[in-house]
Protein backbone atom coordinates (compact mmCIF):
# COMPACT_ATOMS: atom_id res chain seq x y z
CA UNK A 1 -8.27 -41.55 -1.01
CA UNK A 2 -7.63 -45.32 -1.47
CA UNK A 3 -5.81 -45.45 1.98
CA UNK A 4 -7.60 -45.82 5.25
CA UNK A 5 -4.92 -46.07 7.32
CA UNK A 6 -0.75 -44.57 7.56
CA UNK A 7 1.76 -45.77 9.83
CA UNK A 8 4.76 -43.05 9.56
CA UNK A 9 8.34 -43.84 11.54
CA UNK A 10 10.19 -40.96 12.33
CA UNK A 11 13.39 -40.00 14.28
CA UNK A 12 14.41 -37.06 13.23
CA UNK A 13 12.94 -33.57 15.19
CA UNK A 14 12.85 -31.95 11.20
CA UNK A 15 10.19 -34.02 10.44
CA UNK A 16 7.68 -33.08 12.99
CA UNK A 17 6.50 -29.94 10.36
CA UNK A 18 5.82 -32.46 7.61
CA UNK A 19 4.32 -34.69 10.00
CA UNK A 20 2.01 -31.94 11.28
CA UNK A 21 1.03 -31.34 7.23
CA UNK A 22 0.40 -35.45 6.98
CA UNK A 23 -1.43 -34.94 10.33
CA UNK A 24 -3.88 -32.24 8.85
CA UNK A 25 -4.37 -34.23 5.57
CA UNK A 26 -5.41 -37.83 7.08
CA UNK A 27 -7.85 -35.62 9.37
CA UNK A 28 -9.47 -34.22 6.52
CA UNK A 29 -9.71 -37.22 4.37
CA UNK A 30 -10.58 -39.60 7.62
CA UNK A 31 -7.42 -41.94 7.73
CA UNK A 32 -6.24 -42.97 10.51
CA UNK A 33 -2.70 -42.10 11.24
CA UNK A 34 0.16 -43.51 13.82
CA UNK A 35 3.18 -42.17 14.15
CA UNK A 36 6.33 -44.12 15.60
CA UNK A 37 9.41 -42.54 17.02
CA UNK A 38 12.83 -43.93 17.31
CA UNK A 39 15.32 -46.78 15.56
CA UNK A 40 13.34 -48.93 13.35
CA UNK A 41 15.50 -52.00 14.20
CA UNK A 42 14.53 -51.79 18.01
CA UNK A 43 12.16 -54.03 19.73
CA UNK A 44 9.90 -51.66 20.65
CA UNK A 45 9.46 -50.08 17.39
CA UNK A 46 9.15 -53.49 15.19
CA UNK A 47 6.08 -54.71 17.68
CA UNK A 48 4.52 -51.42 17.49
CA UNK A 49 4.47 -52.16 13.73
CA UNK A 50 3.34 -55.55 14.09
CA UNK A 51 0.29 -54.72 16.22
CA UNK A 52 -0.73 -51.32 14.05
CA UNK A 53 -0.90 -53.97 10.90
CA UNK A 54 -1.85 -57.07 12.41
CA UNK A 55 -5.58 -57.44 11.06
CA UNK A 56 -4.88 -55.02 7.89
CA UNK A 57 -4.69 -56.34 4.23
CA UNK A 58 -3.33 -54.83 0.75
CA UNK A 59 -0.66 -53.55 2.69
CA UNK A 60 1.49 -50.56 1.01
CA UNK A 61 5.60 -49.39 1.83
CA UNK A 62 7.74 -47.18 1.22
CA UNK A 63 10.83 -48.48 3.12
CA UNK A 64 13.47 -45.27 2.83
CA UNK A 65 15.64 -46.29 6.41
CA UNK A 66 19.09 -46.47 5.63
CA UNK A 67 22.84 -44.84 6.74
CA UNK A 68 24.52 -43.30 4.56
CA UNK A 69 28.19 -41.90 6.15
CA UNK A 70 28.18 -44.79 9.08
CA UNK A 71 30.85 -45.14 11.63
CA UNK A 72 32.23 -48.37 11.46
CA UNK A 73 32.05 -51.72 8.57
CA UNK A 74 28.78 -53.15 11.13
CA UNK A 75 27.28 -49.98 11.95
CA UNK A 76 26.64 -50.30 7.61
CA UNK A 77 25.30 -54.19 7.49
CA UNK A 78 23.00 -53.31 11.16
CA UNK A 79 21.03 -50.56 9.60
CA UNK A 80 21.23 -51.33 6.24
CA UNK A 81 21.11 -54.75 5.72
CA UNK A 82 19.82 -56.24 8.78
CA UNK A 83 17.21 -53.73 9.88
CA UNK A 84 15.43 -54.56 6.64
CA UNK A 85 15.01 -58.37 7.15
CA UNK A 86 14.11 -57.54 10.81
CA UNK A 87 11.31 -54.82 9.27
CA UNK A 88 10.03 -57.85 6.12
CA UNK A 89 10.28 -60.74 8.98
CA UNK A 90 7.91 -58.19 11.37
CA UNK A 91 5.45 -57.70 8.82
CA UNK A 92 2.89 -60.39 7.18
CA UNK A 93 4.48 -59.87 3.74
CA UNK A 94 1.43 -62.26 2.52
CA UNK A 95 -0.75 -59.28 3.08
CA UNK A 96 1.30 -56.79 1.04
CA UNK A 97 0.54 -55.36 -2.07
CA UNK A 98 3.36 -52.66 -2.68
CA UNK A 99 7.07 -52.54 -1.09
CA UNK A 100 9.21 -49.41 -2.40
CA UNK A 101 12.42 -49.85 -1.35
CA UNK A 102 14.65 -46.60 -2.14
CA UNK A 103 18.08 -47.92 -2.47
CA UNK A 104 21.13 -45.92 -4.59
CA UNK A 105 23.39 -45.68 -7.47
CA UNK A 106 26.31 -46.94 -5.08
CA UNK A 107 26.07 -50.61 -5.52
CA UNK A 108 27.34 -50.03 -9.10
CA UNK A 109 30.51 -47.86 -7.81
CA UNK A 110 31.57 -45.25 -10.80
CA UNK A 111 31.05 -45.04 -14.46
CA UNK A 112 33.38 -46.12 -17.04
CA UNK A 113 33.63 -45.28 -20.78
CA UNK A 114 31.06 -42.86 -20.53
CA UNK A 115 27.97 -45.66 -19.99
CA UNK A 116 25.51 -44.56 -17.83
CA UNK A 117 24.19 -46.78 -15.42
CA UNK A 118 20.71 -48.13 -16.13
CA UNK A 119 18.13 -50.87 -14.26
CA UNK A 120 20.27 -53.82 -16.14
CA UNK A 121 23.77 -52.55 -15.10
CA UNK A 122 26.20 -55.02 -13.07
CA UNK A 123 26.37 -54.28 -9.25
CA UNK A 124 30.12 -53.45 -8.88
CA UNK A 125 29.74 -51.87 -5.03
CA UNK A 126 33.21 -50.09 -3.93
CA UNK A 127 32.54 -48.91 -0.31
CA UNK A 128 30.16 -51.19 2.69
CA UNK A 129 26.97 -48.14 1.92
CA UNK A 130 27.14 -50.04 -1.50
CA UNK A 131 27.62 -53.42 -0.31
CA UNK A 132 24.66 -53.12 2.37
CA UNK A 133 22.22 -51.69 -0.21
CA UNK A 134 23.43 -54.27 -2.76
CA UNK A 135 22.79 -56.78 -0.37
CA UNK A 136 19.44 -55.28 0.74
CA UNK A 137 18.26 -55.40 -3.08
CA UNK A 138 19.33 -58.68 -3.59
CA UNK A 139 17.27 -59.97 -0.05
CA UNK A 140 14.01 -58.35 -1.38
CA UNK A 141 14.34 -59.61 -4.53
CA UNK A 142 14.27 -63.02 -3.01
CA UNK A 143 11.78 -62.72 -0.77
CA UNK A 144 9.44 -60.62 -2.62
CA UNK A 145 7.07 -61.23 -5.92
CA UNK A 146 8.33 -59.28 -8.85
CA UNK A 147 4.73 -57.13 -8.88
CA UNK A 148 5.23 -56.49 -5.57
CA UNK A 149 8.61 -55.34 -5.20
CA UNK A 150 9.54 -51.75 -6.39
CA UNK A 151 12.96 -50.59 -6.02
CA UNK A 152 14.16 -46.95 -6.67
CA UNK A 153 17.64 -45.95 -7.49
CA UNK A 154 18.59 -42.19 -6.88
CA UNK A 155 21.44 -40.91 -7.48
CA UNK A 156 22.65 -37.58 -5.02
CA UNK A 157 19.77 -35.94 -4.11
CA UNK A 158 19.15 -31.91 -3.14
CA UNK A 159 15.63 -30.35 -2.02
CA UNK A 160 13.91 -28.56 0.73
CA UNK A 161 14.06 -30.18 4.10
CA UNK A 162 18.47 -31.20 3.00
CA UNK A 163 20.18 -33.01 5.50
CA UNK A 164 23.25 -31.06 7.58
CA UNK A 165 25.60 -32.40 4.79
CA UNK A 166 23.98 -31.18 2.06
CA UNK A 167 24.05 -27.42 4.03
CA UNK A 168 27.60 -27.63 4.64
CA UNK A 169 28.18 -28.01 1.02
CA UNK A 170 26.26 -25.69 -0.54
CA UNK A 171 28.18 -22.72 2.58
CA UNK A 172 31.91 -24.38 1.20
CA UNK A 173 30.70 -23.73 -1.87
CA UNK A 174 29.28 -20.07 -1.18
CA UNK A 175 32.42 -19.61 0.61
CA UNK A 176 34.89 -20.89 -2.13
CA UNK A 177 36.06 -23.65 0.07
CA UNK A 178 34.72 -26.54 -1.51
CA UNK A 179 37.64 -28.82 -3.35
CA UNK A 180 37.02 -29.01 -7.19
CA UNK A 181 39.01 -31.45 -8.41
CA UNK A 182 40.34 -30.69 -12.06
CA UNK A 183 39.26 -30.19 -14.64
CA UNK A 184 36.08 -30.15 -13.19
CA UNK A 185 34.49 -32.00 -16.33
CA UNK A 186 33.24 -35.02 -14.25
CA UNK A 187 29.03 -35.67 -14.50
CA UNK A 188 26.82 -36.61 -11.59
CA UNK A 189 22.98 -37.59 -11.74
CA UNK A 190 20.77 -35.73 -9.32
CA UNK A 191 17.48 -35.37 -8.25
CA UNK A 192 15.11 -33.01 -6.68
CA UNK A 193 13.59 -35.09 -2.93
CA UNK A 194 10.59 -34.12 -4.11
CA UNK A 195 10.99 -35.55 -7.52
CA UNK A 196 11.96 -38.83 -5.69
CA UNK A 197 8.91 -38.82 -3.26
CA UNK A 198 6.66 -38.15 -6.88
CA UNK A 199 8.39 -41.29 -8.16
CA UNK A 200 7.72 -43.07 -4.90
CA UNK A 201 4.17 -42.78 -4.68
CA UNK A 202 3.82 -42.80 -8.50
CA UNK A 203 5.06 -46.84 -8.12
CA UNK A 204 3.18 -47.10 -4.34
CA UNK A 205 0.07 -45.85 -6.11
CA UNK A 206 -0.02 -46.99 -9.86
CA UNK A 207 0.50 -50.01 -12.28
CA UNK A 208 4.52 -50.14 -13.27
CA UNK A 209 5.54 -52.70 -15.70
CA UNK A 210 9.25 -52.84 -14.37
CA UNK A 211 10.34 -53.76 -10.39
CA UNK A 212 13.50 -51.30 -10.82
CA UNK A 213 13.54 -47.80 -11.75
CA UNK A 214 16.16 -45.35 -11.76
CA UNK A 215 15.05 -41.73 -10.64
CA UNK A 216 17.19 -39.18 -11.62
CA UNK A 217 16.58 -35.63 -13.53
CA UNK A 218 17.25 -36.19 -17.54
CA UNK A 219 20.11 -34.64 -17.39
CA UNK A 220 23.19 -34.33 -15.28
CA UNK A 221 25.39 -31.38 -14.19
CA UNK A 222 29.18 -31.43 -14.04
CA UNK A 223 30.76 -30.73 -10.69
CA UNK A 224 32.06 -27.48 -12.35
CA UNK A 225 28.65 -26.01 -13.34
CA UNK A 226 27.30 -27.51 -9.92
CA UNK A 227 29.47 -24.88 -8.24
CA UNK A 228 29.13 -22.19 -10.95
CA UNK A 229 24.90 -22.42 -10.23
CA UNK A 230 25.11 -22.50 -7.01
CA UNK A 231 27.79 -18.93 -6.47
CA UNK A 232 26.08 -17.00 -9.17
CA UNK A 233 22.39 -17.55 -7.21
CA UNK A 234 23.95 -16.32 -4.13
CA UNK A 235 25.99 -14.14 -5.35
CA UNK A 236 22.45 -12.56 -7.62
CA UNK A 237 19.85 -13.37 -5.71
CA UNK A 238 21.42 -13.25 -2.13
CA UNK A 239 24.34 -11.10 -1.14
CA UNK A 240 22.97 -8.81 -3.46
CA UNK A 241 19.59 -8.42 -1.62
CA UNK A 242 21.82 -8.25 1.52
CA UNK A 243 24.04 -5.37 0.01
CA UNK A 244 27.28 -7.36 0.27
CA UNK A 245 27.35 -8.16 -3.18
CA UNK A 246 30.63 -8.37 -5.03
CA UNK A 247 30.95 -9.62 -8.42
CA UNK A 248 32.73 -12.44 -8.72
CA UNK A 249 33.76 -13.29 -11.83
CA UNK A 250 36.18 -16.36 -11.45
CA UNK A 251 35.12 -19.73 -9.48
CA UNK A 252 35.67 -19.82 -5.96
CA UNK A 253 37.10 -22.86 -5.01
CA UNK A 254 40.09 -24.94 -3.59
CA UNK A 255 41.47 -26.52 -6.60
CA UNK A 256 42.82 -30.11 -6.01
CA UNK A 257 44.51 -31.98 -9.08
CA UNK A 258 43.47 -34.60 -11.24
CA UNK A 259 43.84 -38.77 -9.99
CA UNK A 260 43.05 -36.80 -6.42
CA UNK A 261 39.55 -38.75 -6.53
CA UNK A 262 41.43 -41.96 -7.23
CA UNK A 263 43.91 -41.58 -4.88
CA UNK A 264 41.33 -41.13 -2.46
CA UNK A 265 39.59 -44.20 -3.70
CA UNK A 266 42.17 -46.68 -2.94
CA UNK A 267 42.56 -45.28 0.63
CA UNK A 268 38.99 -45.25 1.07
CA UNK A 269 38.67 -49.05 0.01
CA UNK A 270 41.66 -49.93 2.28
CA UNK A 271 40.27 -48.64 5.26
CA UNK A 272 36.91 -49.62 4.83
CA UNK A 273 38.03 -53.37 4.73
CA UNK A 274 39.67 -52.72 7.92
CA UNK A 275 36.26 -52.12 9.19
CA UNK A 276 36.82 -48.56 9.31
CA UNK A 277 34.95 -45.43 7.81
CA UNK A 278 35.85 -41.87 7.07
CA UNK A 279 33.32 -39.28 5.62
CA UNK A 280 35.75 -36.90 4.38
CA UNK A 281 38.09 -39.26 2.54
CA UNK A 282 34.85 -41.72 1.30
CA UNK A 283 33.44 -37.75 -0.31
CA UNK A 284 37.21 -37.07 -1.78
CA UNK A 285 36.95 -40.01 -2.94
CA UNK A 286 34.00 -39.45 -5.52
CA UNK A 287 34.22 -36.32 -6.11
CA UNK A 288 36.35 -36.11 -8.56
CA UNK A 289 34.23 -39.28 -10.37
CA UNK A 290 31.47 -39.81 -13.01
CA UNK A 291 28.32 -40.85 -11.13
CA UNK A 292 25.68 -40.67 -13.92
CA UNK A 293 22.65 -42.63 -14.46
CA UNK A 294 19.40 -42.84 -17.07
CA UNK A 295 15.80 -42.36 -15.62
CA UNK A 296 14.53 -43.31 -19.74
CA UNK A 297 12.67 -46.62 -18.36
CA UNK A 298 10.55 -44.08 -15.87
CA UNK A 299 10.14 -41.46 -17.70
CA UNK A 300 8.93 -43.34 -20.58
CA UNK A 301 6.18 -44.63 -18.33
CA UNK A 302 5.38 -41.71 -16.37
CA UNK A 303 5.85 -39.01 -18.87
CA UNK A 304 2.98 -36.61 -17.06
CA UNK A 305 6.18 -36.43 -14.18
CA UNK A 306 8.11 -33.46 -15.34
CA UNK A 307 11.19 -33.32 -13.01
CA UNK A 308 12.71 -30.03 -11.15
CA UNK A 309 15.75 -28.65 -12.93
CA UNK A 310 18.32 -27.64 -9.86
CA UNK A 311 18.30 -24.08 -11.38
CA UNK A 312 14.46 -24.22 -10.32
CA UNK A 313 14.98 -25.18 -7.16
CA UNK A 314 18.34 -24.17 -6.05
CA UNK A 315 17.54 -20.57 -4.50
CA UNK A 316 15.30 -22.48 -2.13
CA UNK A 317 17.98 -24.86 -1.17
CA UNK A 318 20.50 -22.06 -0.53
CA UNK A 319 18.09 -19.93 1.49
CA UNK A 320 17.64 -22.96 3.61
CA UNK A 321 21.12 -24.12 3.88
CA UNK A 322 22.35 -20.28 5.26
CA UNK A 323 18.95 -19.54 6.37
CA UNK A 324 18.13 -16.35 4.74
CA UNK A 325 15.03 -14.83 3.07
């Protein structure tokens, strides 16, 4: 109710359902609405921006454009780093009041000694996705006012509307083709997208005493029970329904040995300094890692935002990632 206009910038054909929601909501409540398609860093798209806020104050973002598994070392730094300062130079960042920028736990690289990261950890970056966002935080944080500026840190994130990655790991899994690397003990953070869009428009929306957050559910999952969830849904709530079930009563995986991850690490570093990227040694790579971090600072202040477990959410996820009812 306290916007009166929404400028959304889309690319990707999976949005056009939620778009057609948003659509049907700014209709009802008598916001105007634009919607731009294509690559935020073009021409086109910037002045299309430009013109749709030109004469508009208190202006609100939530800046979420970023590449995750790029192709190359400058592929990374275009659309991570440099799209950004092309988007802040566009806009009349005079006229803003709010700038969420959702950025990632891979600036600070792995855990050690059991330490969770938190919103006063080091930046220790290992691969150019962590460099670019690093850099990105670092740019807005020098260019924006502290009240201004809200950056969100999620870890791996799961949800309705997943990516093509995210499918194809939840089938290996299903399948018992995903590598677990032993013993299977390491933690990760994750969160729900639709916890991370509450946190989004909880610090678009309302006052936040802090300009970092970390957004993650309480508590993390090893990669072991990750897997275990994930096969005993299907193997319950799906294949049963579909009269194929079986039970199962040992993991299904490849099993890959310990120091794999690290291995992995070291070639993954090497090649990306060659300019280079590869998806499937970059996921080896962390697989086998601690990736934890502490959502206490946002919690504490939002404690009415009661975060999806994955066991809440995960039959969702799976009947979406092998499309089944």
């Amino acid at each position: 109710n306290d916007f009166s206009s929404i400028l959304v910038s889309s690319i990707n054909i999976k949005d056009l359902k939620y778009l057609r929601e948003v659509q049907d909501i700014c209709l009802e409540k008598n916001i105007e609405l634009k919607i731009i398609s294509g690559l935020l860093n073009t021409k086109t798209s910037l002045e299309a921006i430009r013109l749709f806020i030109s004469n508009k104050k208190n202006i609100h973002v939530i800046y979420a454009a970023s590449i995750i598994h790029a192709k190359s070392r400058k592929q990374f730094w275009e659309y991570n780093y440099e799209t950004i300062k092309g988007f802040l130079k566009t806009i009349n960042k005079n006229n803003l009041s709010k700038f969420v920028y959702i950025s990632s736990n891979s600036p600070f690289g792995f855990n050690n000694f059991g330490k969770k990261f938190d919103e006063l950890s080091n930046y220790s970056p290992i691969g150019n996705y962590g460099k670019t966002k690093m850099a990105a935080e670092k740019f807005l944080k020098a260019n924006l006012k502290k009240d201004v500026l809200k950056i969100i840190r999620p870890p791996w994130f799961h949800g309705e509307n997943m990516p093509d990655r995210q499918k194809l790991f939840y089938k290996k899994v299903v399948n018992g083709k995903f590598p677990l690397i032993l013993p299977g003990k390491n933690m990760r953070s994750i969160v729900n997208t639709i916890d991370l869009s509450k946190a989004a428009l909880n610090l678009l929306c309302l006052p936040s005493r802090h300009s970092i957050y970390c957004i993650c559910e309480p508590e993390s999952i090893s990669m072991m029970n990750f897997i275990k969830i994930i096969q005993k849904t299907f193997d319950k709530k799906i294949a049963k329904n579909k009269k194929i079930y079986k039970n199962k009563r040992t993991l299904r995986a490849i099993y890959l040995p310990p120091f794999t991850s690290s291995i992995f690490s070291l070639i993954d570093k090497l090649i990306q300094r060659l300019g280079l990227y590869s998806t499937i040694i970059h996921v080896l790579s962390e697989l086998g890692m601690n990736i934890e971090m502490s959502s206490d600072r946002y919690c504490k202040e939002f404690p009415n935002h009661k975060f999806y477990s994955i066991k809440e959410s995960i039959l969702e996820e799976l009947e979406e990632a092998i499309n089944v009812k």
